[in-house]
C-alpha atoms as a PDB file:
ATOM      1  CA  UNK A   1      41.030 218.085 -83.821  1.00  0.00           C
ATOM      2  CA  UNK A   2      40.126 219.578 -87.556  1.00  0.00           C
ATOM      3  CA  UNK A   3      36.561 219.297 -87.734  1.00  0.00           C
ATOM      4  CA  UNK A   4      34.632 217.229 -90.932  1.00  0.00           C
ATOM      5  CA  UNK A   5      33.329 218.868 -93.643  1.00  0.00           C
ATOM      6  CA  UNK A   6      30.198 217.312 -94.306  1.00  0.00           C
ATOM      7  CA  UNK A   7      27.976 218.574 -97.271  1.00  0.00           C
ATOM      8  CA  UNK A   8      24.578 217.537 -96.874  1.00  0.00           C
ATOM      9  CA  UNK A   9      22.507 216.713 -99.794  1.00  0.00           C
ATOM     10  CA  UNK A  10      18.612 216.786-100.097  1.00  0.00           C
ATOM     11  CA  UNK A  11      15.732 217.362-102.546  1.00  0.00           C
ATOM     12  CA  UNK A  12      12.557 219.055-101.871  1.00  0.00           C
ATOM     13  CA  UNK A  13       9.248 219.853-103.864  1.00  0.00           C
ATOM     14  CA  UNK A  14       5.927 221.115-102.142  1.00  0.00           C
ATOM     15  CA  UNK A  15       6.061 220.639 -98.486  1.00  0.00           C
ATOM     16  CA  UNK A  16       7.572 223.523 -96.981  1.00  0.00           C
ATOM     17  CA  UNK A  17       6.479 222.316 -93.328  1.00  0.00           C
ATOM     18  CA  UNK A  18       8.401 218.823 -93.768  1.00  0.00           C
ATOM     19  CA  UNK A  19      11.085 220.213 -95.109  1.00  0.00           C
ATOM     20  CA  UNK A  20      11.968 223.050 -92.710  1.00  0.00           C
ATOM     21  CA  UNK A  21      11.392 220.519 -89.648  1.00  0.00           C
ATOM     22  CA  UNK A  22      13.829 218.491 -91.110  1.00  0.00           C
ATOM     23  CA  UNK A  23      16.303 221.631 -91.435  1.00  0.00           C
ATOM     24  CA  UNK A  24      15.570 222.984 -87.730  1.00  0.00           C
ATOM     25  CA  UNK A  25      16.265 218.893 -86.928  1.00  0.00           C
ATOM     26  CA  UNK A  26      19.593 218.978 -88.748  1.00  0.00           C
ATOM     27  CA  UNK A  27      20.464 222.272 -87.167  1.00  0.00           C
ATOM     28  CA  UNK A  28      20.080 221.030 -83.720  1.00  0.00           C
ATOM     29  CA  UNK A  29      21.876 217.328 -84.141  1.00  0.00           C
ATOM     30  CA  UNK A  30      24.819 219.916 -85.271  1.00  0.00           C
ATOM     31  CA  UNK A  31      24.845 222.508 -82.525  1.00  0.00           C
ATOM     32  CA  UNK A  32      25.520 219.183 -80.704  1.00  0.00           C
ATOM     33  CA  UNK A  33      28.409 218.655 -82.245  1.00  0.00           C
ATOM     34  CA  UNK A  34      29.722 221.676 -84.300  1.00  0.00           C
ATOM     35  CA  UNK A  35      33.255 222.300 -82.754  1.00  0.00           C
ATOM     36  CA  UNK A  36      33.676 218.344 -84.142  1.00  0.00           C
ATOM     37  CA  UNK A  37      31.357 218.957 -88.032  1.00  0.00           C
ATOM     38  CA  UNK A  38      30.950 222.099 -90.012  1.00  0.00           C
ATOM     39  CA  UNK A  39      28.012 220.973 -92.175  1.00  0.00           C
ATOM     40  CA  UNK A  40      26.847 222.845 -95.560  1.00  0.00           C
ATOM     41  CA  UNK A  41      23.341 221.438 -96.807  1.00  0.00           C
ATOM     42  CA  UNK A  42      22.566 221.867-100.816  1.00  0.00           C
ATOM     43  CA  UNK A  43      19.060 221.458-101.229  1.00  0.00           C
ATOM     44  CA  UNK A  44      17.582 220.966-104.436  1.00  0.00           C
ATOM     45  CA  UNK A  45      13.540 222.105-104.963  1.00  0.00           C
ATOM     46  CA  UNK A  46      12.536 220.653-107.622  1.00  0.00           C
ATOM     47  CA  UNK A  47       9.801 222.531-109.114  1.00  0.00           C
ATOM     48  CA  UNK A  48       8.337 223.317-105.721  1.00  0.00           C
ATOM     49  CA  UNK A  49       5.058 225.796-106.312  1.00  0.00           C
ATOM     50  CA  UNK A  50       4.407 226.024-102.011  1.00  0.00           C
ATOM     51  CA  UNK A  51       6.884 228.614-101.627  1.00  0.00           C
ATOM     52  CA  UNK A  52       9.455 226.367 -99.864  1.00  0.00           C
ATOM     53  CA  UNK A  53      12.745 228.046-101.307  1.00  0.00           C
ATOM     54  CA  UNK A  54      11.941 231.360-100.343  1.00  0.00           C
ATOM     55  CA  UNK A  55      10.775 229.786 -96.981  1.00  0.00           C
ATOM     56  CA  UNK A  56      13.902 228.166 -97.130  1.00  0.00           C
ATOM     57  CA  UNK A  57      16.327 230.986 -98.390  1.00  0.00           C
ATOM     58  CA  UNK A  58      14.798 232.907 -95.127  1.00  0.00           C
ATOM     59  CA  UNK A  59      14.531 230.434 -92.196  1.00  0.00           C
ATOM     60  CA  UNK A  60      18.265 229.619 -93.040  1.00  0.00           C
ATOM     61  CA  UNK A  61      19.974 231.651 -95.135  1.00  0.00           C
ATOM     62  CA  UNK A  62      23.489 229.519 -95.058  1.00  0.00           C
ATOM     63  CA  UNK A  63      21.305 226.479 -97.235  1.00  0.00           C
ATOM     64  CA  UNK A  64      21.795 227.006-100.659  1.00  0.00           C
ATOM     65  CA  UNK A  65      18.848 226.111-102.028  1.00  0.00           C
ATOM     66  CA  UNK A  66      19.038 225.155-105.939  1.00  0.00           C
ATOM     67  CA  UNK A  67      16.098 225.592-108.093  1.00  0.00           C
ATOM     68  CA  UNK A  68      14.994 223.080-110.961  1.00  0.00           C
ATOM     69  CA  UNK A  69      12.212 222.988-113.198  1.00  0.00           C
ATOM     70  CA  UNK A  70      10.055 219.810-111.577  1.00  0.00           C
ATOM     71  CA  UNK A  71      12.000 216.723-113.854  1.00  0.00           C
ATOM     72  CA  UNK A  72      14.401 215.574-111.596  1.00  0.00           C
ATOM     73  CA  UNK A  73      12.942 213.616-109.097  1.00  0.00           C
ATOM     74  CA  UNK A  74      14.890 212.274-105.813  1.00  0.00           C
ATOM     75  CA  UNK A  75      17.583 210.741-108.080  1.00  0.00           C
ATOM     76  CA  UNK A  76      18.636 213.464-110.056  1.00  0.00           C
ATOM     77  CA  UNK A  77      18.125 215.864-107.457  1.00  0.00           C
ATOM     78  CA  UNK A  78      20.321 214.145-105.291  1.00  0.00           C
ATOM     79  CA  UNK A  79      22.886 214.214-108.107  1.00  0.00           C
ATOM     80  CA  UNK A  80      22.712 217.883-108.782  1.00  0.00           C
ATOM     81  CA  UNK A  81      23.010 218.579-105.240  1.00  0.00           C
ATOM     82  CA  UNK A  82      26.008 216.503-105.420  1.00  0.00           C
ATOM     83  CA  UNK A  83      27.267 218.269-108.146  1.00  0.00           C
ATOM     84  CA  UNK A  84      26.836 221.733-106.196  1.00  0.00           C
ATOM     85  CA  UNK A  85      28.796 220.334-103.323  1.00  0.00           C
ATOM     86  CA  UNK A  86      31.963 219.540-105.325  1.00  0.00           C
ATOM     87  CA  UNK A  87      32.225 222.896-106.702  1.00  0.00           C
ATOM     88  CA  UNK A  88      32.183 224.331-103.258  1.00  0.00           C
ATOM     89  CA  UNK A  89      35.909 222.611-102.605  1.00  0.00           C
ATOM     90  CA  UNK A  90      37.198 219.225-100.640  1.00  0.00           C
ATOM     91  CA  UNK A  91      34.989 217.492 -98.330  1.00  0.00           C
ATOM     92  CA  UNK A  92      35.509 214.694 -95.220  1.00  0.00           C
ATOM     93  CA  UNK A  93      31.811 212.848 -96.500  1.00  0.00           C
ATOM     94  CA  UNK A  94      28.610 213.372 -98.430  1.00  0.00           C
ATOM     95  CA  UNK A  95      24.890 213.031 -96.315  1.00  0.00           C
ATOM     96  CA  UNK A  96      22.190 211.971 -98.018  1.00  0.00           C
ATOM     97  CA  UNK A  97      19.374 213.517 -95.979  1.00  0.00           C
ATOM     98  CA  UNK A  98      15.436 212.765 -96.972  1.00  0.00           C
ATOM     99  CA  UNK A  99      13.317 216.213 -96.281  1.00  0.00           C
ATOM    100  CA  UNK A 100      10.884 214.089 -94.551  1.00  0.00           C
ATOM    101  CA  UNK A 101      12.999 213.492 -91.675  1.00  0.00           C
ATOM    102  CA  UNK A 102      12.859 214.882 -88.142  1.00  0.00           C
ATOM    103  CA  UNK A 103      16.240 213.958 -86.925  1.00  0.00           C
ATOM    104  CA  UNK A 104      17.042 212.794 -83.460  1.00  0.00           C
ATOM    105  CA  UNK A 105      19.197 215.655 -81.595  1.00  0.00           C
ATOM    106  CA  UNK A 106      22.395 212.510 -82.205  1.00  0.00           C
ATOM    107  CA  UNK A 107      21.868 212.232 -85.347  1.00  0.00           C
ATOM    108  CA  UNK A 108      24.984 213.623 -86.113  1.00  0.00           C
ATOM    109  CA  UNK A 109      27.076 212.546 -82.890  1.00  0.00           C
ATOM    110  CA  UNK A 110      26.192 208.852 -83.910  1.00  0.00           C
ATOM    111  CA  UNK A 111      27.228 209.132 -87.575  1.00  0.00           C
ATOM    112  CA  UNK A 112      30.292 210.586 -86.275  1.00  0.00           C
ATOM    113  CA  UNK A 113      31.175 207.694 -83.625  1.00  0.00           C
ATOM    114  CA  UNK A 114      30.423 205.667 -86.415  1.00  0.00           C
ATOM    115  CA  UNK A 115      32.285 207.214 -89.358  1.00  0.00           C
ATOM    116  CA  UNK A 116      35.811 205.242 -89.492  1.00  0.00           C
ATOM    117  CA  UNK A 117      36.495 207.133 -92.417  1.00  0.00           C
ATOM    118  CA  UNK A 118      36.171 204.069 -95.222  1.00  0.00           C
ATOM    119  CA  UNK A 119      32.251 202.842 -94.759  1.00  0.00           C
ATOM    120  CA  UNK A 120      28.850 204.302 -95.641  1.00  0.00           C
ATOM    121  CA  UNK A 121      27.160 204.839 -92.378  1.00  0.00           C
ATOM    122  CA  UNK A 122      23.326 204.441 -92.361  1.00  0.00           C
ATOM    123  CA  UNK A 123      21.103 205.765 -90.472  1.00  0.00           C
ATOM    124  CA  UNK A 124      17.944 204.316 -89.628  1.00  0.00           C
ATOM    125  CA  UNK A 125      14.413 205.838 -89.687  1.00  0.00           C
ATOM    126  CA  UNK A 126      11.730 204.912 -87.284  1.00  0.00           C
ATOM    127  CA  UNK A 127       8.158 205.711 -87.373  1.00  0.00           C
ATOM    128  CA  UNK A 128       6.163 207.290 -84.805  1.00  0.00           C
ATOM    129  CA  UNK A 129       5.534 203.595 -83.093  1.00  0.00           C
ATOM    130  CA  UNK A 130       9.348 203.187 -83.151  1.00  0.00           C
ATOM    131  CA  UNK A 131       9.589 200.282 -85.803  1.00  0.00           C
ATOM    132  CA  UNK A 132      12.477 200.706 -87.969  1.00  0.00           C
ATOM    133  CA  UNK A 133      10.752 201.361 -91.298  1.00  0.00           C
ATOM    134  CA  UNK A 134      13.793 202.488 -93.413  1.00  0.00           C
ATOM    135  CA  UNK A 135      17.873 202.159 -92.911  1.00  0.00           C
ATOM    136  CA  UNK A 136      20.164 199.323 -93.112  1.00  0.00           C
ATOM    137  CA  UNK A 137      18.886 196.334 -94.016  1.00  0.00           C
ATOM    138  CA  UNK A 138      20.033 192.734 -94.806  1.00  0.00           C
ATOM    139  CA  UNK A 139      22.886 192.069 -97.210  1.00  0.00           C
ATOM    140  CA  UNK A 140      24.587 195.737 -96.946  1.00  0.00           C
ATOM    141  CA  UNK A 141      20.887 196.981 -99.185  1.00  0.00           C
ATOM    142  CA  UNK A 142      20.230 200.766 -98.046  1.00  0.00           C
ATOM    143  CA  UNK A 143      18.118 203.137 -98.176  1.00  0.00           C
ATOM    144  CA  UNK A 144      18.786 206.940 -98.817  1.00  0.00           C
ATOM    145  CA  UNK A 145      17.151 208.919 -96.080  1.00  0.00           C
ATOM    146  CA  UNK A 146      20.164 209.598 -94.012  1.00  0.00           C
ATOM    147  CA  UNK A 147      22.999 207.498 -95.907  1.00  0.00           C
ATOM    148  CA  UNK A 148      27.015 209.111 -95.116  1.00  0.00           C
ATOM    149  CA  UNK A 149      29.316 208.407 -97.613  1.00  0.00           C
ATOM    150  CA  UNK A 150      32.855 209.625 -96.928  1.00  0.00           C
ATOM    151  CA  UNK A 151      35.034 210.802 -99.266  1.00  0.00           C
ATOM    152  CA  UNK A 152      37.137 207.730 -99.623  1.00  0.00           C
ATOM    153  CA  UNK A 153      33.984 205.728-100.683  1.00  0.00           C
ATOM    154  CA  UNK A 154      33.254 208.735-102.655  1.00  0.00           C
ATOM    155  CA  UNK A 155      36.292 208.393-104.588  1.00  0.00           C
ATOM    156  CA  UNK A 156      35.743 205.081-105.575  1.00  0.00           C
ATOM    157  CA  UNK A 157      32.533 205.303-106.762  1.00  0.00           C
ATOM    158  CA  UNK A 158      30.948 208.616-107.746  1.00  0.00           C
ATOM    159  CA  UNK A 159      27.969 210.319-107.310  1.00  0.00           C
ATOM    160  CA  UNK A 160      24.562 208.859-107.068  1.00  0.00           C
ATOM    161  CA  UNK A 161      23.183 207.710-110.622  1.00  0.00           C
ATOM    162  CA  UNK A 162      21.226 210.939-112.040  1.00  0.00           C
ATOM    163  CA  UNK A 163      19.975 208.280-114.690  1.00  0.00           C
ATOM    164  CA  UNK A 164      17.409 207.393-112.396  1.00  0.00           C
ATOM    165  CA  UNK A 165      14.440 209.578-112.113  1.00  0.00           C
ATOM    166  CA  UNK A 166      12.918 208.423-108.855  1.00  0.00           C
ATOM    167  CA  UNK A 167      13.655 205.279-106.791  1.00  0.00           C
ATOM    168  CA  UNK A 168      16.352 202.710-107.477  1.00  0.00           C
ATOM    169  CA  UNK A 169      18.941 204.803-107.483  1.00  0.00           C
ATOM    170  CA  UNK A 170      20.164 204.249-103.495  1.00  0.00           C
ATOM    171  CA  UNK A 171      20.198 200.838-103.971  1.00  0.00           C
ATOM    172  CA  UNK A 172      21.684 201.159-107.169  1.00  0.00           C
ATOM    173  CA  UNK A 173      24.557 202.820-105.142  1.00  0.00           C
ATOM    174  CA  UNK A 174      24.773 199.988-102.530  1.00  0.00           C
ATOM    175  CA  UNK A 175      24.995 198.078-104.970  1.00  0.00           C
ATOM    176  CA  UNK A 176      28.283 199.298-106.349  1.00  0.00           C
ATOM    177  CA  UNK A 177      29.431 199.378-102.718  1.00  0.00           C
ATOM    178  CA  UNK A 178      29.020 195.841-102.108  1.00  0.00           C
ATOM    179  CA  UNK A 179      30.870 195.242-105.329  1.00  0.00           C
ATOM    180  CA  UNK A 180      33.478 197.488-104.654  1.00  0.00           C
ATOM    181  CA  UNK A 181      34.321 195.798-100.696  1.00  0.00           C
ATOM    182  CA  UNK A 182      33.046 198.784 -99.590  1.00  0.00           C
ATOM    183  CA  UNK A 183      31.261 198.120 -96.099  1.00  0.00           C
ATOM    184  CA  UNK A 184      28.274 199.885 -94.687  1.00  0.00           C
ATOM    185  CA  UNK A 185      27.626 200.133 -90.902  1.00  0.00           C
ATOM    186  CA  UNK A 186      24.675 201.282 -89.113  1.00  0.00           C
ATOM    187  CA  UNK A 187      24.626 204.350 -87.055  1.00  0.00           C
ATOM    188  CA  UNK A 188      21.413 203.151 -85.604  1.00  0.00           C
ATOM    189  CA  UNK A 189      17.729 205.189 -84.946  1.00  0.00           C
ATOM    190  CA  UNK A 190      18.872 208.530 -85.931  1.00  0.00           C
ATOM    191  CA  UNK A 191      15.237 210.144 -86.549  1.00  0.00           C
ATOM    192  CA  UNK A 192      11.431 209.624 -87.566  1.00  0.00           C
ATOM    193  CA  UNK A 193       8.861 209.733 -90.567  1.00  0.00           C
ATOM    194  CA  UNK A 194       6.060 208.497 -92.707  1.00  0.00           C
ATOM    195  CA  UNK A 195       6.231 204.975 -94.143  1.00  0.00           C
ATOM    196  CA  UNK A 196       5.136 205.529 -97.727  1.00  0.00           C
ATOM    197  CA  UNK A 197       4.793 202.519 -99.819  1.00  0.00           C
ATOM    198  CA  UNK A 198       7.382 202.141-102.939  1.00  0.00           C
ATOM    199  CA  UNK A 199       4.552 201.920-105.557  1.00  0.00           C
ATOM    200  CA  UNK A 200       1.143 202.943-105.529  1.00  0.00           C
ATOM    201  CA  UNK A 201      -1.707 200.319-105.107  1.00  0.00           C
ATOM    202  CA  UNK A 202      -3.426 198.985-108.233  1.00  0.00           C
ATOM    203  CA  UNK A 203      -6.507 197.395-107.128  1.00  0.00           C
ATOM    204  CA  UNK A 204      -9.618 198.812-108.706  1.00  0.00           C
ATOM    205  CA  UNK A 205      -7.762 200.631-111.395  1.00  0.00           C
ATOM    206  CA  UNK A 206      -8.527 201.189-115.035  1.00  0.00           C
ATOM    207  CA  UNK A 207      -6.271 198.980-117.583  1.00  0.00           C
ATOM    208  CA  UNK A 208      -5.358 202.901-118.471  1.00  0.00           C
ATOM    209  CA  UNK A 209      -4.223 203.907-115.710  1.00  0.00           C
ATOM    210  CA  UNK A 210      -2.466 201.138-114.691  1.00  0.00           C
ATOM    211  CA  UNK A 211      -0.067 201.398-118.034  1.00  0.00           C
ATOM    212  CA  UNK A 212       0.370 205.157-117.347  1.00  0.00           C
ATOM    213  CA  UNK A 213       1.706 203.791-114.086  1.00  0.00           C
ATOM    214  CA  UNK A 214       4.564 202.314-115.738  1.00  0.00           C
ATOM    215  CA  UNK A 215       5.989 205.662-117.111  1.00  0.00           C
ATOM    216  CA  UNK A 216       5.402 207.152-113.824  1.00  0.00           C
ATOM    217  CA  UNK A 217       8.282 207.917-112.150  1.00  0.00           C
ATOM    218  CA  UNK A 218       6.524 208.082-108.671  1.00  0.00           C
ATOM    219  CA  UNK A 219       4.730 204.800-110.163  1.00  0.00           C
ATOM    220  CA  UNK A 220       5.836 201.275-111.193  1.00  0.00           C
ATOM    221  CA  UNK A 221       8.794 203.221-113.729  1.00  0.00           C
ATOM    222  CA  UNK A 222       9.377 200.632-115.967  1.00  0.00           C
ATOM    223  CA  UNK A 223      12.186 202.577-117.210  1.00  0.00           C
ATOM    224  CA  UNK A 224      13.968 202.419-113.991  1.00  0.00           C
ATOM    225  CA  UNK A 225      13.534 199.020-113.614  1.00  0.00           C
ATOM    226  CA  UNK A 226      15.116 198.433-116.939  1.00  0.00           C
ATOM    227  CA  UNK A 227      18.178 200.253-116.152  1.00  0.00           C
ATOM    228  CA  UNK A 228      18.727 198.462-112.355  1.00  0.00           C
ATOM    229  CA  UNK A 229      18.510 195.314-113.977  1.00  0.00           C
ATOM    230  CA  UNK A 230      20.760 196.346-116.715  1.00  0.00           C
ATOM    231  CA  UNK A 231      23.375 197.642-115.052  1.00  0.00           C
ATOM    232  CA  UNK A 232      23.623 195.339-112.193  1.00  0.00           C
ATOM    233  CA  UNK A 233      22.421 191.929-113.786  1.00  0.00           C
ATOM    234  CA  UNK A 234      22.661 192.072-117.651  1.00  0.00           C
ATOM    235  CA  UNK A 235      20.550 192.614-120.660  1.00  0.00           C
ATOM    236  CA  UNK A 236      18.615 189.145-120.481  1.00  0.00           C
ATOM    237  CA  UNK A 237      17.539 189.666-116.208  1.00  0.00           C
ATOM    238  CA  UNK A 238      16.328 193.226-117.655  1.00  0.00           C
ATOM    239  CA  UNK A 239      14.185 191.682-120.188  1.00  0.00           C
ATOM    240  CA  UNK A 240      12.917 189.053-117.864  1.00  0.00           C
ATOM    241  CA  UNK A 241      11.898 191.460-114.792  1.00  0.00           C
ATOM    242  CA  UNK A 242      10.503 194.009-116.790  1.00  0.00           C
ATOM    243  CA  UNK A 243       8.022 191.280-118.526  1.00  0.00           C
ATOM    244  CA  UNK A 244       7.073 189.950-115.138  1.00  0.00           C
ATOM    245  CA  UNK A 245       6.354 194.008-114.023  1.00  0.00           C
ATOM    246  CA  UNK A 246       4.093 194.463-116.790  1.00  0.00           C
ATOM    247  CA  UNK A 247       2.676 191.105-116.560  1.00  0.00           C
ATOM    248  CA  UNK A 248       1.607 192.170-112.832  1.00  0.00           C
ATOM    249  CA  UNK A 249       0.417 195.906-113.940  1.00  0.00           C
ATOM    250  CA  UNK A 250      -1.609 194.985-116.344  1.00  0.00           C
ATOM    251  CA  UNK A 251      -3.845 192.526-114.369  1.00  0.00           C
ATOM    252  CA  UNK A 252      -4.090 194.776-111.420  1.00  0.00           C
ATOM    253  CA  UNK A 253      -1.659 192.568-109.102  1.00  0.00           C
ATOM    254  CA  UNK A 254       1.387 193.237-106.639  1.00  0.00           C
ATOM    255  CA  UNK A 255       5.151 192.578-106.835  1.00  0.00           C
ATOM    256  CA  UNK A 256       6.831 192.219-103.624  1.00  0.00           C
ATOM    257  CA  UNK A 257       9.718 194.496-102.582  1.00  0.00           C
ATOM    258  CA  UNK A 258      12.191 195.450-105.245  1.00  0.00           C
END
């Protein structure tokens, strides 16, 4: 049997100790399973000031870690990693893998029982309690903390959308999936981390701060919105959710989930 060629793909930026967990995770889910996977990660620090790629370059000196000046954010991180992977030849699937994750030691076995070689497999993230907090969820919607997409899917639909800048972007790509037939099953509970909400709080903020919030990236990016919207529901559901966001920022109050 010809073992997979999996490139993994991740983004880091100033926490070394999360992000080398998650690479000494990875690295025993594949001695698990390497006569069956040879996996390559590309690992894009993004601005990172906490010495993580030199950490990095000598805790595991087969990662290649990619530098960038602090701009990209998850999203076009994840795209320049991608980018760096298909100069480096063919590959069986792409791995989406957050930094935050400590990885179950069958990770990888599961996404490989799962893996029929036309679906994005999914892994789900638990917290420390053991509830599910990201993954597959309802409708084919994913998140991108462990997310496989084989090369057939890959084909089909590209890379991740480096037009993004922070979130959006992963379900931007299921998106396309669903639209394209393409299926995505669940390799269930493959590792752990930290819930962390999708936007910051906005109770007891100044009317200031809360508009900065909306060219935040790691904020309520109104910019982001507008192009998720846009691309997957039209000009006039653009205009109309991006009203009802700054509607909501500006008088301190909550939107639900996305």
């Amino acid at each position: 049997m010809t073992a997979k060629r999996i490139a993994v793909l991740a983004a880091c930026r100033n926490r070394a100790n999360l992000t080398v967990r998650c690479l000494e995770s990875l690295s025993a889910a594949h001695a698990r399973c390497a006569a069956r996977c040879d996996v390559e990660v590309f690992l894009v620090d993004d601005g990172g000031t906490d010495g993580t790629a030199a950490l990095v370059r000598e805790r595991f000196p087969a990662v290649r870690v990619i530098p960038a000046d602090g701009s990209l954010y998850w999203a076009r991180s994840m795209e320049t990693a991608w980018m760096e992977a298909e100069k480096s030849g063919r590959w069986d699937g792409f791995l989406w893998l957050n930094d935050d994750t400590a990885l179950n030691t069958d990770a990888l076995e599961r996404l490989l029982a799962a893996d029929d070689g036309a679906s994005i497999v999914v892994g789900d993230i638990a917290d420390s309690s053991g509830r599910r907090i990201y993954g597959l969820g309802d409708g084919g919607m994913f998140t991108g903390n462990f997310t496989y997409v084989p090369d057939s899917a890959y084909r089909r639909l590209g890379r991740i959308c480096g037009e993004y800048s922070h979130a959006w972007a992963d379900t931007d790509y299921a998106v396309r999936a669903k639209r394209a037939g393409i299926a995505a099953k669940s390799a269930g509970v493959v590792g752990t981390a930290e819930w962390h909400p999708l936007r910051p709080p906005l109770k007891g903020l100044s009317l200031r701060r809360r508009l900065a919030m909306l060219r935040d990236p790691k904020g309520w990016c109104l910019r982001d919105l507008w192009l998720f919207r846009r691309r997957n529901r039209g000009v006039a559901a653009a205009v109309a959710s991006c009203a009802h966001m700054v509607f909501h920022v500006v008088f301190g109050e909550r939107l639900g989930d996305r």
